[in-house]
Every structure is written in C-alpha cells, then in structure tokens.
Protein backbone atom coordinates (compact mmCIF):
# COMPACT_ATOMS: atom_id res chain seq x y z
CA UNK A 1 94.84 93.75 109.84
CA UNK A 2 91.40 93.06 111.25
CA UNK A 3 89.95 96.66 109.84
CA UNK A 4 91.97 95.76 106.57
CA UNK A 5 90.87 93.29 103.07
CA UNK A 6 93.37 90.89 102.89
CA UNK A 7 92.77 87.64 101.22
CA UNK A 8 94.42 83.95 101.80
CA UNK A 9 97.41 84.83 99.88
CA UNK A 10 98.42 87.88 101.43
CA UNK A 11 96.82 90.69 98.80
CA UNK A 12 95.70 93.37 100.33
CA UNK A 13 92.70 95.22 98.15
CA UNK A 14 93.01 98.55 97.95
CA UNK A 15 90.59 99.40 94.28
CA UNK A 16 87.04 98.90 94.13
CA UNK A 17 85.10 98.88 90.93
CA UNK A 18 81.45 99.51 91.55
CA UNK A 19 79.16 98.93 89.19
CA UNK A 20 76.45 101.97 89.01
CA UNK A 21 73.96 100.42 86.85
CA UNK A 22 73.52 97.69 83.85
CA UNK A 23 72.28 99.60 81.26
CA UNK A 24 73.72 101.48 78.57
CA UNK A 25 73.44 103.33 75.83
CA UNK A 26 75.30 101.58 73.57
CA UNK A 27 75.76 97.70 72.77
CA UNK A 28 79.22 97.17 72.17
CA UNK A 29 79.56 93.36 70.93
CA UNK A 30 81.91 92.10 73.31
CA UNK A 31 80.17 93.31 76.02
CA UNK A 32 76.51 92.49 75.34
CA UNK A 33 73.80 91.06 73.11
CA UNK A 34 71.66 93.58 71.05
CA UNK A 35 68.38 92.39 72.74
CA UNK A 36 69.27 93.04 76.55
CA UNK A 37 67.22 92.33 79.73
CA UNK A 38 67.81 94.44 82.27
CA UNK A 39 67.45 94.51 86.17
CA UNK A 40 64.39 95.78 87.39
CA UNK A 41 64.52 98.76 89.60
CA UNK A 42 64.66 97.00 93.24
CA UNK A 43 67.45 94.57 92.60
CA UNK A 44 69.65 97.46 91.51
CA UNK A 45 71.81 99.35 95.00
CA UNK A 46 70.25 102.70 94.98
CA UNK A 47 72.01 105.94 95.31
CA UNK A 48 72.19 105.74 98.89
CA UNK A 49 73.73 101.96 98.85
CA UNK A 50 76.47 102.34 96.31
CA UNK A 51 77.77 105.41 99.01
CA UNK A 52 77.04 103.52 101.79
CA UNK A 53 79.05 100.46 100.33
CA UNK A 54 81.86 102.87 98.88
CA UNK A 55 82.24 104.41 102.12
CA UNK A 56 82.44 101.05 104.00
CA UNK A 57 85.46 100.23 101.41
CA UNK A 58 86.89 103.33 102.18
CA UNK A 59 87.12 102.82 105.69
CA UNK A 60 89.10 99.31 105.25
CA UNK A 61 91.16 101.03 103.62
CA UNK A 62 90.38 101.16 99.96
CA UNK A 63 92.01 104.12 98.19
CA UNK A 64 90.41 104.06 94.61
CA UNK A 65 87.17 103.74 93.37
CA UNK A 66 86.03 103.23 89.70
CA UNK A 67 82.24 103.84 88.56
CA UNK A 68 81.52 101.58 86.28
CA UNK A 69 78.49 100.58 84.31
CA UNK A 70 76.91 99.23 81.53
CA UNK A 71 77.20 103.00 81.06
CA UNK A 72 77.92 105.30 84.30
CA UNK A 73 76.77 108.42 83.33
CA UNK A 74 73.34 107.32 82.23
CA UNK A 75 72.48 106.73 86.10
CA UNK A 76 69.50 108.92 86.92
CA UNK A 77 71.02 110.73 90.18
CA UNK A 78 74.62 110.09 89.51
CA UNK A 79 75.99 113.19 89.94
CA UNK A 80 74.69 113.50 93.16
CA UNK A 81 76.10 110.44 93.97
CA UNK A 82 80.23 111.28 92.54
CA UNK A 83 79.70 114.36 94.99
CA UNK A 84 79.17 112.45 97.66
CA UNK A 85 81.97 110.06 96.26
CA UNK A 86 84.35 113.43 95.47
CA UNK A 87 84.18 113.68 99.21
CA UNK A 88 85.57 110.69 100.54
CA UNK A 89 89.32 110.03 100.93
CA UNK A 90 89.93 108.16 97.67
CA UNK A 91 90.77 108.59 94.25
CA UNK A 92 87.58 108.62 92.06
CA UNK A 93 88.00 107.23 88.33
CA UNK A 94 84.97 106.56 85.74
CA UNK A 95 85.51 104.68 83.07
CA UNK A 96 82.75 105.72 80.16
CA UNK A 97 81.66 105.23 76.58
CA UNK A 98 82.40 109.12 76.12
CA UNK A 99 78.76 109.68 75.11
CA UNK A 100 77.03 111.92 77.72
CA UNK A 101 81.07 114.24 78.55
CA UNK A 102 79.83 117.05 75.77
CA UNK A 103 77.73 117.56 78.51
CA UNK A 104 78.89 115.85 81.64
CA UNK A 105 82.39 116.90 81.58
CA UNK A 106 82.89 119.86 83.61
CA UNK A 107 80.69 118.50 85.98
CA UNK A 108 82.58 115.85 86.87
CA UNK A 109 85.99 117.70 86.95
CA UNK A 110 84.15 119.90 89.17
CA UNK A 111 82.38 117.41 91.46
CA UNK A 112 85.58 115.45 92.20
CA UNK A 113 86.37 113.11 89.52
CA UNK A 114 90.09 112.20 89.28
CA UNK A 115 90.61 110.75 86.12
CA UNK A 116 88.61 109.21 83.31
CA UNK A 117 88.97 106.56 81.10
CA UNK A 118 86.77 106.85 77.70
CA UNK A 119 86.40 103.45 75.35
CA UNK A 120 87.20 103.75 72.08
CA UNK A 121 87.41 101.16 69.38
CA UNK A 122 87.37 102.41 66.58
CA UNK A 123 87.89 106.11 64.82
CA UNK A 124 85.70 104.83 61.30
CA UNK A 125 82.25 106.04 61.60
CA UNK A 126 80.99 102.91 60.00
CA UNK A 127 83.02 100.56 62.26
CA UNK A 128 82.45 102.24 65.18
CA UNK A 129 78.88 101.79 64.22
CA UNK A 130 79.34 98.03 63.64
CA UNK A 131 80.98 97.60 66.76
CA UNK A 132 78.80 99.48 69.72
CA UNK A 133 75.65 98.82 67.55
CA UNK A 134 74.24 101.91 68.59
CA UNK A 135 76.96 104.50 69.25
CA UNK A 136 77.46 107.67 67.69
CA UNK A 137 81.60 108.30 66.45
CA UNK A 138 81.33 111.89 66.58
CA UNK A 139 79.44 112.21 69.64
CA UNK A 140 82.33 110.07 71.53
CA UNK A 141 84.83 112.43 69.84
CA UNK A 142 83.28 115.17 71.32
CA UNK A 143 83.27 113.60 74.44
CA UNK A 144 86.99 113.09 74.49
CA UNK A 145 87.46 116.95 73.36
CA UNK A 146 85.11 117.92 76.35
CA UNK A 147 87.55 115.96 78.74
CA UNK A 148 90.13 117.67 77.93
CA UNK A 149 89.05 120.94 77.92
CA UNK A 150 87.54 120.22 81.07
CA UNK A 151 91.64 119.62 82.68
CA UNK A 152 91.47 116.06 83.81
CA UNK A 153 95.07 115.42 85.04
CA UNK A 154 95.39 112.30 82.60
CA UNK A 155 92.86 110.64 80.57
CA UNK A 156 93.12 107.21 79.19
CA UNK A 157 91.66 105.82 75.94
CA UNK A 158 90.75 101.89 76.33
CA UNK A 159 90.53 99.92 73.20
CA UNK A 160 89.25 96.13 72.86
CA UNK A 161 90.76 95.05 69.81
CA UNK A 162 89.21 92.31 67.61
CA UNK A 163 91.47 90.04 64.64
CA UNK A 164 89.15 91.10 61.31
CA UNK A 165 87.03 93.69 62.89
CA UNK A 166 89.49 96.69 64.36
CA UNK A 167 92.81 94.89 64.26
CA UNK A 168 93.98 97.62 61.15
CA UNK A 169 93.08 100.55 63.53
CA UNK A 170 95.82 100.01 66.19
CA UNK A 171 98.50 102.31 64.53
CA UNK A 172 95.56 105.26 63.92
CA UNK A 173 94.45 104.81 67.11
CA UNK A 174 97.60 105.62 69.03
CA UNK A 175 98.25 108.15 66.84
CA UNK A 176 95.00 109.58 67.87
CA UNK A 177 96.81 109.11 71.60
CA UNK A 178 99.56 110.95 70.81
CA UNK A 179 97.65 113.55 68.95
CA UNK A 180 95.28 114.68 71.94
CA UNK A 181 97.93 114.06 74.45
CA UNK A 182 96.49 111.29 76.60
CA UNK A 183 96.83 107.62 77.00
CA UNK A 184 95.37 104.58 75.15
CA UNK A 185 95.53 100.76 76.82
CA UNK A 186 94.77 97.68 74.39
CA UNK A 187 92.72 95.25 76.50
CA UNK A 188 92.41 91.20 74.96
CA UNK A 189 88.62 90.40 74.83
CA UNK A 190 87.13 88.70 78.32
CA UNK A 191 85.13 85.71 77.92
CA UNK A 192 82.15 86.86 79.34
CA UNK A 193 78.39 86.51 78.39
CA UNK A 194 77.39 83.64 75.36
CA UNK A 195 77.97 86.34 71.91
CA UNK A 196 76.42 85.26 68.55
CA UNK A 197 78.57 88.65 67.13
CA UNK A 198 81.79 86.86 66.52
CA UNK A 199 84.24 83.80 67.85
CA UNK A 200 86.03 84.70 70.78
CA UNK A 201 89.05 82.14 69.33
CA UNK A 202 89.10 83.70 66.14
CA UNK A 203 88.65 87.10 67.20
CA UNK A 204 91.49 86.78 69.89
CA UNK A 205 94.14 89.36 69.30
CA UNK A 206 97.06 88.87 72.23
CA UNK A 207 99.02 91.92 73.55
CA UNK A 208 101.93 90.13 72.07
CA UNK A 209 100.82 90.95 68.49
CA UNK A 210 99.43 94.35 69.42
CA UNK A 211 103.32 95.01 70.75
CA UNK A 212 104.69 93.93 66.99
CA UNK A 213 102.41 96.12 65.17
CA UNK A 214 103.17 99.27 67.49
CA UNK A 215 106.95 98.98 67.65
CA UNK A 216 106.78 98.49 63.65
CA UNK A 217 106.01 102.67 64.05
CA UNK A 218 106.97 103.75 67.37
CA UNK A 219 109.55 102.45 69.71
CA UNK A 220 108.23 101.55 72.63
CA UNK A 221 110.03 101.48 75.93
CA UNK A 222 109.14 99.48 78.91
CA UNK A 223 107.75 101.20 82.11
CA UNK A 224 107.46 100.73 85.77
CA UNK A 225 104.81 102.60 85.97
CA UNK A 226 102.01 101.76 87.68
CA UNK A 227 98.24 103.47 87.98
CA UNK A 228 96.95 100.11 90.72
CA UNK A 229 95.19 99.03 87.51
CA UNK A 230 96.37 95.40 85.88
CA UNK A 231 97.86 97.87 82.37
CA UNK A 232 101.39 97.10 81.42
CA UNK A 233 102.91 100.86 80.12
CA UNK A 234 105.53 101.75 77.63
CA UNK A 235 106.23 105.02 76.74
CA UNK A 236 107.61 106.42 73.52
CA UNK A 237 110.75 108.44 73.43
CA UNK A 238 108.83 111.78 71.35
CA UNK A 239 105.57 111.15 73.25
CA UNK A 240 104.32 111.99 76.57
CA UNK A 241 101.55 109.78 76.19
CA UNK A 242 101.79 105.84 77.22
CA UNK A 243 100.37 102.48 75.39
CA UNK A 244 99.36 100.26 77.59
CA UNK A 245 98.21 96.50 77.52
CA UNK A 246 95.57 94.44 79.73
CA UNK A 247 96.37 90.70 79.41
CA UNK A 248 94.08 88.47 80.86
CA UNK A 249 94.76 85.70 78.35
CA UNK A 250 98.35 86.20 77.57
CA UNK A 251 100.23 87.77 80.38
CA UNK A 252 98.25 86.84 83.68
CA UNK A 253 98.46 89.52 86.36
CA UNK A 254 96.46 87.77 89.26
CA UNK A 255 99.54 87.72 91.46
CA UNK A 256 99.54 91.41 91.80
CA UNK A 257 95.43 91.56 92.22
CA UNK A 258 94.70 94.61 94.24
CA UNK A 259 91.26 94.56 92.84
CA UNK A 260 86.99 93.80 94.05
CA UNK A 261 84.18 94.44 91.80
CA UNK A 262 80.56 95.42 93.18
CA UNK A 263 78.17 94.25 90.60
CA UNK A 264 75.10 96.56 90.12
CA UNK A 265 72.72 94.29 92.04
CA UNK A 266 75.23 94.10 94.74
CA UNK A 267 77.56 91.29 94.46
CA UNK A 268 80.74 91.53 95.77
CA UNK A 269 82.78 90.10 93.67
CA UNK A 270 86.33 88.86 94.02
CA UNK A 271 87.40 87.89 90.51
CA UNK A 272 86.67 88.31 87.58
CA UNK A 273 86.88 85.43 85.99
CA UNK A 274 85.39 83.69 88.74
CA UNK A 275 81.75 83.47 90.27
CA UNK A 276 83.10 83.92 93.58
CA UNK A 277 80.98 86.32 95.83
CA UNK A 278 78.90 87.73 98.81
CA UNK A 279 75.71 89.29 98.52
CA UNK A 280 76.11 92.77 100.23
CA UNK A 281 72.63 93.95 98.82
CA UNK A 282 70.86 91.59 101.69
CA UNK A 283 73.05 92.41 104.32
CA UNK A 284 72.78 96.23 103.25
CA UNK A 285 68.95 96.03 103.59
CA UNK A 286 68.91 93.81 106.25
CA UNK A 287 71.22 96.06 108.29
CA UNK A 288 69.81 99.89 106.75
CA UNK A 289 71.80 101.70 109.29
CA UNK A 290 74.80 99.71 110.32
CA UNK A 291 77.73 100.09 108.89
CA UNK A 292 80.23 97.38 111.12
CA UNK A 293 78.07 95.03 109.85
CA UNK A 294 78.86 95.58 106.00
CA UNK A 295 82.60 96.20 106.70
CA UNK A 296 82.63 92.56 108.74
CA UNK A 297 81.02 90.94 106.26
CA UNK A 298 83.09 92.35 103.55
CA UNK A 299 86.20 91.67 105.52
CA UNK A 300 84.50 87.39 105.59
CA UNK A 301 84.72 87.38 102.10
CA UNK A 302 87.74 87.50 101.18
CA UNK A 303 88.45 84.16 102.23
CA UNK A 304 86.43 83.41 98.77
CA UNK A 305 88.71 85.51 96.39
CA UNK A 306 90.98 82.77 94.38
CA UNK A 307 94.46 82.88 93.82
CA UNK A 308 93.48 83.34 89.60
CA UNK A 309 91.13 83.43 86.76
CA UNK A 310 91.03 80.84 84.23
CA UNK A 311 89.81 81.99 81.00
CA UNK A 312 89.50 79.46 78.06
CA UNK A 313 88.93 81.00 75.01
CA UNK A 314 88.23 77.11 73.50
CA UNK A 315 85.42 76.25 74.73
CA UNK A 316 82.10 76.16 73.38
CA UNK A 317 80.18 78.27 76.06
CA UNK A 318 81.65 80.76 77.89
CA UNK A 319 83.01 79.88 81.87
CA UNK A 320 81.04 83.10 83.25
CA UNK A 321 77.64 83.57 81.91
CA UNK A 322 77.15 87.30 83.25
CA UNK A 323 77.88 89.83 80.26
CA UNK A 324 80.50 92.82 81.29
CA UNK A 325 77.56 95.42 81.52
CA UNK A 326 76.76 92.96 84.58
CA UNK A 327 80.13 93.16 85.66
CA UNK A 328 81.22 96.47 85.36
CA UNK A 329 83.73 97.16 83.21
C-alpha cells in the first residue's frame, strides 16, 4: 500500500477535511472568541495549494473531500477553486453557516458540490443571535430554502447543543428536519480554543441525553448507515429524514477513524484532538511543482496519527489551544 494512507493501526484514510480559510462571518461561541486574530495573507494555502494538496489526496486514494472553514464560502476565489475540486474523482461536501447559499447555492450544485451540510443551532432569532454573535436567523433560513431548491441529493443540518443555552430547541429543531425533508446530526461541544462564553463542564450535553429527549416524541430506530463521517443515524418510522449524533466525549469513534484535517495554514493534521502534524505548506513551496514529493511526505506522516483523542472536559484550560475556525470544522 505504498501509494495508499495507512497509519500504524491499520486505518486506511480515505476523507480529507481541508480547511479553506479562518475567517468567518459569524462568531459562533464554541467555536471562537468575539475579538479574533486572523492569519495574514501568506501563511494561508492559496487557491492553487489547497488543489494541489486535494489532488495529491486524491491520488492516494482519498475519495471525499470536505471544505471547511471558519466560513467556506467567504473565500475570495472559491468557486473557482470547487470547480477545479468538482473535477476530481471524489465526492465534494461543504459544510457552511448557510449565510452566503441565497446566493451561492446553485452555484455550487452546478459546479460539482455533492452534498452540504448547513449549521444550525438554534431557530429563535434572539438565540441564534446570542449564539453566532453575529449571524443573521433569517438569512441562514434562506440559505437552507436555497439548498433545497437548488436539488442537493441530501442535505444535513448540524447542531452543537449547549445545557441552558439551546438544550429546549432539540425537539423544534428536528421537527424543522422532518419538515424540510433533510437530515439534522447533534454534535457534543469539542474542547477546543480557551472560551470566556460559557463552561465547557456545565454546558456539556452528551448524545445520551439528546437520545432521551428525542425518543420522548419520535421513535427512533437504530441504523447502519454510514456517510464515512463519525455520525451515529437513526431513522424514524414516518420520516425519511435521519437524527444523527457525533460523540467525541461519550461514545468514542477513533477506532473507525477514516479521517485527516488540512488546517488553513497547511497543517496536516491527524487528529483532532491531538497536535499531531506535518507541515505541507513548506514542503508545498519548497517543492512548487512536484507533486511525488507532497504525496511521500503525506504518506510519512501517518506514522504520527494516534490511535485516539483524549478530550477532558475538567480541566481548567483546554488540551488544544487552536479554536475550530483553525481547525476546520
């Protein structure tokens, strides 16, 4: 499996989840702090990088790719970029914040874009508010309407859900799911980035809980369905649409890790709970032109991906100190 990635414990990656850019236009409060710094322009890949990387994971046999952000769709250039993307033998995925589909939408149906998934925490104006800081409900709602219209084959809703903050919305929000005829996942907070919003302890709301509250409403039946994501699906028996869960705390799925992330200043990353990583961005501009050399070196490191994350929602200051908009979502 020499033109393969596959690390020490026999996983073979096959999803990449490339970070497009930091910034965003909202500032959701498990993701970032309201005052952000962000990268200056030459330690972010440029358009030509993030395709030059994607199509070096391609090659070794990745079969997914997922545009991430901060925001993805507020990347000057980035449509010219997913048409590049739409081109290469791969599912292409975006996950957004919903706000630039009124006008995005058929664009990137029409460019190549597989599937989308569109964050949503909350459907109260005034929460929603609260919560992304800066983000407009209506505008997102739009953006979800736009989607659909536009025929993507499935679209998935992603909600973070915090205890005392959003934790009444989970029954309105599925609803909301089953109303528009797509999917919704409840994801448990990551412990990424020092927050002053909220504690992480106090705010944790496990799938576990989530499960209760649904099944008080709708029954929910356990799937086998998988999308090469780390979501858990049930469906419901008068629904076509499926609930699903992302566990990091409660239910951890790092046996089954298919998954890399690129960050935005060109980190390959191999967990995400971990620091763990190889700096493609040098060996990109070291090597402008040679491709072997980025798929050797990417092939190196994945000696360095660990068997699992290690979250601790306990202590004082968080175990990774990189927000999510670093990350990519």
């Amino acid at each position: 499996m020499a033109d393969q990635l596959v690390d020490r414990f026999g996983r073979r990656v096959e999803y990449v989840r490339l970070s497009v850019t930091d910034r965003c236009d909202f500032r959701c409060v498990y993701c970032m702090a309201e005052e952000m710094q962000f990268l200056p322009r030459n330690e972010v890949l440029s358009l030509e990088e993030l395709y030059q990387v994607s199509r070096a994971f391609v090659e070794l046999g990745v079969n997914k790719i997922r545009l991430t952000g901060g925001e993805p769709l507020v990347r000057k250039g980035i449509l010219g970029l997913i048409e590049q993307l739409g081109q290469l033998p791969a599912e292409l995925l975006i996950t957004t914040n919903g706000s630039q589909l009124p006008v995005m939408a058929n664009d990137l149906k029409r460019l190549g874009v597989d599937r989308l998934n569109i964050s949503l925490d909350s459907l109260q104006a005034d929460k929603f508010k609260r919560l992304t800081r800066t983000g407009k409900l209506n505008q997102v709602l739009e953006g979800i309407d736009a989607a659909i219209a536009a025929g993507f084959e499935r679209i998935k809703l992603n909600a973070v859900v915090l205890k005392g903050r959003n934790d009444d919305e989970v029954l309105d929000l599925v609803e909301f799911a089953r109303h528009k005829g797509v999917d919704i996942t409840f994801i448990e907070e990551m412990p990424l980035g020092a927050i002053t919003e909220h504690d992480r302890e106090e705010a944790y709301c496990s799938s576990d809980e989530l499960h209760q509250i649904i099944s008080q409403r709708y029954d929910l039946i356990d799937s086998t369905e998988k999308t090469g994501g780390p979501s858990h699906y049930y469906r419901m028996p008068d629904s076509d649409s499926r609930v699903g869960f992302i566990s990091p705390h409660s239910h951890n799925f790092c046996s089954e890790c298919n998954r890399v992330r690129m960050t935005v200043e060109g980190r390959l990353l191999l967990c995400l709970g971990n620091e763990h990583s190889m700096d493609l961005r040098q060996v990109m501009r070291d090597h402008p032109d040679n491709i072997e050399v980025l798929k050797q070196h990417m092939i190196q490191a994945m000696d360095l991906k660990p068997e699992q994350h290690h979250f601790d929602l306990s202590e004082e200051q968080p175990q990774i100190v990189r927000f999510m908009n670093m990350t990519g979502g």
